[in-house]
PDB file of N, CA and C in Angstrom:
ATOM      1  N   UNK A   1       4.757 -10.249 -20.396  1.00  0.00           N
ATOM      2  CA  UNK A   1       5.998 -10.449 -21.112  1.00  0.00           C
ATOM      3  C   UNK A   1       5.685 -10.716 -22.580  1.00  0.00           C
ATOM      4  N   UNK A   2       6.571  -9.888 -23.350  1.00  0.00           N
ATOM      5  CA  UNK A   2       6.212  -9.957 -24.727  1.00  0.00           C
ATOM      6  C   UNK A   2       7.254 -11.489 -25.407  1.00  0.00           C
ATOM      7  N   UNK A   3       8.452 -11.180 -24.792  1.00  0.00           N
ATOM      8  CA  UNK A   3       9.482 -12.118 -25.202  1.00  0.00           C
ATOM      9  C   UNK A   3      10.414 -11.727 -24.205  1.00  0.00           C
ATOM     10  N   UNK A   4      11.420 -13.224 -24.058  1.00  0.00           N
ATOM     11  CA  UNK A   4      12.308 -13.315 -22.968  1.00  0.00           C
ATOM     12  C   UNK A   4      13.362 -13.930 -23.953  1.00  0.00           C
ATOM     13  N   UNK A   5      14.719 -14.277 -23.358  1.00  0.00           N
ATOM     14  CA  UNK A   5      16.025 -14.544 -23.592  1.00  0.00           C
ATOM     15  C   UNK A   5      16.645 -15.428 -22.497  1.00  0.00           C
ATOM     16  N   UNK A   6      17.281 -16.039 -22.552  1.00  0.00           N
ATOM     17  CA  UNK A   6      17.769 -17.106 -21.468  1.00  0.00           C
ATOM     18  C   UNK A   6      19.371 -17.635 -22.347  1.00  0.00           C
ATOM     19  N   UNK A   7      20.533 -17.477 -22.187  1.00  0.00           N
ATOM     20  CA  UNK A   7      21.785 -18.181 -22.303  1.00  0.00           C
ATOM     21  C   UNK A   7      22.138 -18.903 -20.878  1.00  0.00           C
ATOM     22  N   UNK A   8      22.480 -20.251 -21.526  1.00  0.00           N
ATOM     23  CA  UNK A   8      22.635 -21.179 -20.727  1.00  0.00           C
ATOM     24  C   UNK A   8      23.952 -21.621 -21.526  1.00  0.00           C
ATOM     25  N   UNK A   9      24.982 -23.287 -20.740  1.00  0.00           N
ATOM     26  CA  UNK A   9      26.268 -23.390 -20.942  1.00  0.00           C
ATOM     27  C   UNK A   9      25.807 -24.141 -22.777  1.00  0.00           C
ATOM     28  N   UNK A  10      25.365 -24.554 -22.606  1.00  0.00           N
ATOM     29  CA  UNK A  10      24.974 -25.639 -23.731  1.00  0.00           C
ATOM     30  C   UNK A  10      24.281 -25.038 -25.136  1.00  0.00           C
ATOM     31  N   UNK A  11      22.911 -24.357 -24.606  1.00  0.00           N
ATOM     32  CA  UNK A  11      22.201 -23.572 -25.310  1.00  0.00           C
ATOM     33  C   UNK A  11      21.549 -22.327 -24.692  1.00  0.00           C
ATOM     34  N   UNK A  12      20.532 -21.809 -25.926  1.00  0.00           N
ATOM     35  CA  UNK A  12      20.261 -20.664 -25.532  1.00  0.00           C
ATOM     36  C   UNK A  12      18.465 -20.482 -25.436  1.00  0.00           C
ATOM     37  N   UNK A  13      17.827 -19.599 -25.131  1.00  0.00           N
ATOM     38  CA  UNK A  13      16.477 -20.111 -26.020  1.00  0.00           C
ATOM     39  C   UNK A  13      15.533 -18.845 -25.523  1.00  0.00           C
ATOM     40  N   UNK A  14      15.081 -18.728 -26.266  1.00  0.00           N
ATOM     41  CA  UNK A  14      13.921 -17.529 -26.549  1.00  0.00           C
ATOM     42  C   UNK A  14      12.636 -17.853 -26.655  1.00  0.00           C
ATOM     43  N   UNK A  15      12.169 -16.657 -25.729  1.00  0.00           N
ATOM     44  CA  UNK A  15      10.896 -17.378 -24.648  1.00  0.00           C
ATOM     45  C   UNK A  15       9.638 -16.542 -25.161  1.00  0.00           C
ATOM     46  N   UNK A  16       8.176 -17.068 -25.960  1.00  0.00           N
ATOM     47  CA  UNK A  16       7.601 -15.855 -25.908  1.00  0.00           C
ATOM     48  C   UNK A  16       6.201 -16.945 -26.033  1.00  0.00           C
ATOM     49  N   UNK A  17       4.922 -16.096 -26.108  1.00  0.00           N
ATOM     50  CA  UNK A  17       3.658 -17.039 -25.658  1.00  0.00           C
ATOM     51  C   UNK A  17       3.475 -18.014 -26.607  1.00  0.00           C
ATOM     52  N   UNK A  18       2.740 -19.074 -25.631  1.00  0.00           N
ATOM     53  CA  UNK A  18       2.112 -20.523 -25.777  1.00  0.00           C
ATOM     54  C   UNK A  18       1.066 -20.359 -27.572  1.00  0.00           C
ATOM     55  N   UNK A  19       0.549 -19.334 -27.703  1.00  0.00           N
ATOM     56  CA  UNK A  19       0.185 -19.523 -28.840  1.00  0.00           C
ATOM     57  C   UNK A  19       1.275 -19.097 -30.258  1.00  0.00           C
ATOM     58  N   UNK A  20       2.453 -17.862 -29.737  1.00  0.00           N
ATOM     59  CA  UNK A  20       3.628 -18.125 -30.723  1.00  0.00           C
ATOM     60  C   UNK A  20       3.883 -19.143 -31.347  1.00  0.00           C
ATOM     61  N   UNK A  21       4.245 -19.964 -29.910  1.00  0.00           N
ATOM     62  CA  UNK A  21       4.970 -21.187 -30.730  1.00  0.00           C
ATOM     63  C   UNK A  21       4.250 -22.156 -31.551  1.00  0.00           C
ATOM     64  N   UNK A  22       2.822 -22.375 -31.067  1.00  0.00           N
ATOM     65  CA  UNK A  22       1.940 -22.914 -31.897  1.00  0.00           C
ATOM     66  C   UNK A  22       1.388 -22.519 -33.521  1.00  0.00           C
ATOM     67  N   UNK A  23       1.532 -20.762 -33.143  1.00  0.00           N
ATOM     68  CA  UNK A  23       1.207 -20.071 -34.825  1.00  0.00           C
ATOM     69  C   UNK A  23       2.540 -20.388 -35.913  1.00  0.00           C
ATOM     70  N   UNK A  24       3.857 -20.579 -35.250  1.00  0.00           N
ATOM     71  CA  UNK A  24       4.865 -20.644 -35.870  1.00  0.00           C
ATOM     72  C   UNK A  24       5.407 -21.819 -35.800  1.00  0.00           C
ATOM     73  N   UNK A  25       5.054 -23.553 -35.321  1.00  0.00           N
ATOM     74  CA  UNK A  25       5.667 -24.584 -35.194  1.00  0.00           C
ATOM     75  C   UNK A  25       6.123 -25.133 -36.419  1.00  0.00           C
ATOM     76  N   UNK A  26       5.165 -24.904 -37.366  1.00  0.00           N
ATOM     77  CA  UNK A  26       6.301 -25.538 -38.727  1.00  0.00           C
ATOM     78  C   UNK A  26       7.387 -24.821 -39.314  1.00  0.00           C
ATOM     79  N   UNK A  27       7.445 -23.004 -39.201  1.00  0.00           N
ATOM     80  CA  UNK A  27       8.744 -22.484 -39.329  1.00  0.00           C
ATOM     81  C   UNK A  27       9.850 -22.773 -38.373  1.00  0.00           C
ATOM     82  N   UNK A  28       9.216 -23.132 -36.950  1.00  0.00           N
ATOM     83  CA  UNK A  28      10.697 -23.613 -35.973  1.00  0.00           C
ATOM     84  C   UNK A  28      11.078 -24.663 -36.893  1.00  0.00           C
ATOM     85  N   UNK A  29       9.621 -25.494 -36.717  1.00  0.00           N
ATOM     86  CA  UNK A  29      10.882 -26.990 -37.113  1.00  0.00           C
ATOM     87  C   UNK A  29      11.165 -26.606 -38.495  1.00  0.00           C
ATOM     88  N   UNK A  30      10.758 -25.913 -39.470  1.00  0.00           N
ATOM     89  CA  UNK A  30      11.590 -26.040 -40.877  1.00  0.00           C
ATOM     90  C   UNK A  30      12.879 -25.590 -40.678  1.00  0.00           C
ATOM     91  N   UNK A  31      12.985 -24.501 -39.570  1.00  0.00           N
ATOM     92  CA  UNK A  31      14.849 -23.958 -39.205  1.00  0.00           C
ATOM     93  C   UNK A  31      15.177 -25.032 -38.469  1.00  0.00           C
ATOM     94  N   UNK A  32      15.368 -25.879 -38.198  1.00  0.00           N
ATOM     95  CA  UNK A  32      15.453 -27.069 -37.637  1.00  0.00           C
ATOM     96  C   UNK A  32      15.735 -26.821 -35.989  1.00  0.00           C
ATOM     97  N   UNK A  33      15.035 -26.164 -35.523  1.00  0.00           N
ATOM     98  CA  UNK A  33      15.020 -25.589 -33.940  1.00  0.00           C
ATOM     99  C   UNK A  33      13.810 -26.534 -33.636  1.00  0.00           C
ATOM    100  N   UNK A  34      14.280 -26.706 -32.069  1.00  0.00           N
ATOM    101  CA  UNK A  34      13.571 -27.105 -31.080  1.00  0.00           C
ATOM    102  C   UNK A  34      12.029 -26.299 -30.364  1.00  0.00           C
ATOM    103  N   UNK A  35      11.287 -26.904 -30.000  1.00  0.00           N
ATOM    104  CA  UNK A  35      10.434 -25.881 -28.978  1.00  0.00           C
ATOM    105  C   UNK A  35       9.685 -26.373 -28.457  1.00  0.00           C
ATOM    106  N   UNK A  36       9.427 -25.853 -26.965  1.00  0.00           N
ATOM    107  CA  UNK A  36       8.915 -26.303 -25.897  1.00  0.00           C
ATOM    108  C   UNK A  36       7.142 -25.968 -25.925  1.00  0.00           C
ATOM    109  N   UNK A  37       6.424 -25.550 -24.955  1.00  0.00           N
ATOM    110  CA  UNK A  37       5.329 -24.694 -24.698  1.00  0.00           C
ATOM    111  C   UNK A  37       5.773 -23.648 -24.988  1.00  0.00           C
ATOM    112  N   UNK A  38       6.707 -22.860 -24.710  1.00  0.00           N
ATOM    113  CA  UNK A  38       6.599 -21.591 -24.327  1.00  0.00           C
ATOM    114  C   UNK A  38       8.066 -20.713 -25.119  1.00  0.00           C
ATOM    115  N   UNK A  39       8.849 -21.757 -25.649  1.00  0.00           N
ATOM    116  CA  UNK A  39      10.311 -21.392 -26.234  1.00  0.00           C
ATOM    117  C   UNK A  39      11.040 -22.098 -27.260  1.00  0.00           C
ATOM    118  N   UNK A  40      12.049 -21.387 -27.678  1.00  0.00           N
ATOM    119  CA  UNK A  40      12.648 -22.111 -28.656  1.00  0.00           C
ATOM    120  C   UNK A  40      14.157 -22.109 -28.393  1.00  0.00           C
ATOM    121  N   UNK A  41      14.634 -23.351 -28.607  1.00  0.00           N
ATOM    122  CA  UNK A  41      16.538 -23.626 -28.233  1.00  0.00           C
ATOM    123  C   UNK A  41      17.062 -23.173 -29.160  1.00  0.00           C
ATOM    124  N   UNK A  42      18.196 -22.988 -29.598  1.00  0.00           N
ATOM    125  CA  UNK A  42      19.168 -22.622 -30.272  1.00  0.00           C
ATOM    126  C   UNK A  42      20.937 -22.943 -30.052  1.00  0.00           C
ATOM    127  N   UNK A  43      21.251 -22.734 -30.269  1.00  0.00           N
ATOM    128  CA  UNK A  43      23.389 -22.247 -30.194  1.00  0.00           C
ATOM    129  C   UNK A  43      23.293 -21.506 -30.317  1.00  0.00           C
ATOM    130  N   UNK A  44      24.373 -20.319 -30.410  1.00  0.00           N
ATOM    131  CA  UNK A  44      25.012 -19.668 -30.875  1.00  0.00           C
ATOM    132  C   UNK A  44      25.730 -20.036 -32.420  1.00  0.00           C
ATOM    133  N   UNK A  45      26.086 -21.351 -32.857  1.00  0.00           N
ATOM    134  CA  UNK A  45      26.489 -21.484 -34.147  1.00  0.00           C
ATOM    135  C   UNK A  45      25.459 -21.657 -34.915  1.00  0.00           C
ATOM    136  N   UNK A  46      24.228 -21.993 -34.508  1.00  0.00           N
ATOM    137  CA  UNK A  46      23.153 -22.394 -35.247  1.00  0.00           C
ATOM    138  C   UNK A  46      21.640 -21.156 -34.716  1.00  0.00           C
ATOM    139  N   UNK A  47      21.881 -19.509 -34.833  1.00  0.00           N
ATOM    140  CA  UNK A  47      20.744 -18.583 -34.327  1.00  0.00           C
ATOM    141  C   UNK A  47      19.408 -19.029 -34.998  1.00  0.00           C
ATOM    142  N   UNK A  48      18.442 -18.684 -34.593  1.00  0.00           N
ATOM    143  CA  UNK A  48      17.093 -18.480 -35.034  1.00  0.00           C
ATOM    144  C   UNK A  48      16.944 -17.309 -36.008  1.00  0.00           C
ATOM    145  N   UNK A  49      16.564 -17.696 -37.091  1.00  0.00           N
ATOM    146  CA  UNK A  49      16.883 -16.768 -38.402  1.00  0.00           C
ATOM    147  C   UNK A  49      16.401 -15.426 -37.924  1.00  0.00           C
ATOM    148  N   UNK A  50      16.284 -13.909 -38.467  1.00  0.00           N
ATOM    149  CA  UNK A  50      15.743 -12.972 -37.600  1.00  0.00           C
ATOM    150  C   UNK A  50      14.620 -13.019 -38.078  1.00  0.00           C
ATOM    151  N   UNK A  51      13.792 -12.885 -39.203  1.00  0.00           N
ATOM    152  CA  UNK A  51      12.265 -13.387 -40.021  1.00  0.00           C
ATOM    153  C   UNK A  51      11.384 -13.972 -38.618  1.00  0.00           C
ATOM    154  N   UNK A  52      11.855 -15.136 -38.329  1.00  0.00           N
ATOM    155  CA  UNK A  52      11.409 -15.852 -37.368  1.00  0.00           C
ATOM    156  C   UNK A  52      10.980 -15.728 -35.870  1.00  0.00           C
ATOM    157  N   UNK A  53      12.185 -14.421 -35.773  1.00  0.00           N
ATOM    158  CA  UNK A  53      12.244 -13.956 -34.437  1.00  0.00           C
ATOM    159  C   UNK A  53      11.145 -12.797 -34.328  1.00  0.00           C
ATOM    160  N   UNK A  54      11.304 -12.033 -35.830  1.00  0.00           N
ATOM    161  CA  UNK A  54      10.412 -10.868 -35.454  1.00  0.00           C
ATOM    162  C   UNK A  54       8.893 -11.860 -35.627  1.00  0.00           C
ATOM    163  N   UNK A  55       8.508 -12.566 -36.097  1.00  0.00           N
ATOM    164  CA  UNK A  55       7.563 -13.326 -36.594  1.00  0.00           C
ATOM    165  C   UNK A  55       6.637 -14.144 -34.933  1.00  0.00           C
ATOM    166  N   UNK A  56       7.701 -14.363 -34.271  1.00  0.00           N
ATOM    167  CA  UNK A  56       7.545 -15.242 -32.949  1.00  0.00           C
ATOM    168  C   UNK A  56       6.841 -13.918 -32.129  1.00  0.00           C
ATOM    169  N   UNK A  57       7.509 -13.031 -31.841  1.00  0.00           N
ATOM    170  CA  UNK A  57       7.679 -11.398 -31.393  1.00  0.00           C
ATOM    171  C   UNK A  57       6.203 -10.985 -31.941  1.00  0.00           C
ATOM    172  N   UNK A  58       6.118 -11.246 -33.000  1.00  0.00           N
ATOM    173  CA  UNK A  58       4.432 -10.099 -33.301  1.00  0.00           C
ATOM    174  C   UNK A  58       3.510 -10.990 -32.697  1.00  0.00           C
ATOM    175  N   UNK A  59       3.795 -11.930 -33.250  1.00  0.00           N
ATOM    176  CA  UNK A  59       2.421 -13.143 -32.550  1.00  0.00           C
ATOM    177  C   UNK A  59       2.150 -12.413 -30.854  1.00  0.00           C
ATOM    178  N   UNK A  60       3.500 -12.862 -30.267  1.00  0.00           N
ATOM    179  CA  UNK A  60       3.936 -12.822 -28.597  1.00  0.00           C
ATOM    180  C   UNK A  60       2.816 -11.575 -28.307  1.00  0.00           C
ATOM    181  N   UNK A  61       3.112 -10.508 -29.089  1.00  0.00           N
ATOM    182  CA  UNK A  61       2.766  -9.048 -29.051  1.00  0.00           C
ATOM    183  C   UNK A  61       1.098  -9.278 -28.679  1.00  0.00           C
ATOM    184  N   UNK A  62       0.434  -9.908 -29.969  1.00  0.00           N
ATOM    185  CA  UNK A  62      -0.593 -10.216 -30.197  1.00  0.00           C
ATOM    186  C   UNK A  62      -1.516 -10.458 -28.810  1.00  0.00           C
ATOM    187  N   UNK A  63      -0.942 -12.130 -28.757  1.00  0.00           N
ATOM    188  CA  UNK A  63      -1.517 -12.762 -27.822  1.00  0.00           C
ATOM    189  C   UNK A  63      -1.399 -11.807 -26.065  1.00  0.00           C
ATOM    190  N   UNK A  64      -0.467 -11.007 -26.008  1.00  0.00           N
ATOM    191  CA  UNK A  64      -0.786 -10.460 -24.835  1.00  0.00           C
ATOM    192  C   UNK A  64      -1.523  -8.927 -24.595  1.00  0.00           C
ATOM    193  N   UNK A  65      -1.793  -8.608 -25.850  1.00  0.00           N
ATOM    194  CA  UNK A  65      -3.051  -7.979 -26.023  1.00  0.00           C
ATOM    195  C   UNK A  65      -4.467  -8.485 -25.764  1.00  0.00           C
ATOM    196  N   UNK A  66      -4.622  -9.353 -25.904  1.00  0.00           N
ATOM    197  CA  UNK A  66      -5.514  -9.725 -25.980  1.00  0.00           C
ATOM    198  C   UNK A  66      -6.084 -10.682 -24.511  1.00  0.00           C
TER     199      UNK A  66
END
């Protein structure tokens, strides 16, 4: 899996590898998003900028090349 998607009642959150979120943890938290191991929360009033997304996405790409 390169990247996943999940909507839930509350939030939403986008799922992609354990080293993504680690190459990109100070751009989550500078968008002021949440993140787990493996994902990042969101709303719908408050998206994950797209920069970020494609940014999360190449890493994701990366790491499962490898």
């Amino acid at each position: 899996m390169i990247v996943g998607y999940g909507a839930f009642s509350k939030q939403c959150g986008l799922y992609v590898s354990k080293g993504a979120i680690n190459a990109h943890a100070d751009d989550i938290a500078a968008a002021g998003l949440k993140a787990s191991k493996t994902g990042v929360t969101f709303s719908p009033t408050k998206p994950i900028p797209d920069e970020l997304i494609t940014a999360l996405a190449v890493a994701s790409r990366k790491d499962a090349a490898v």
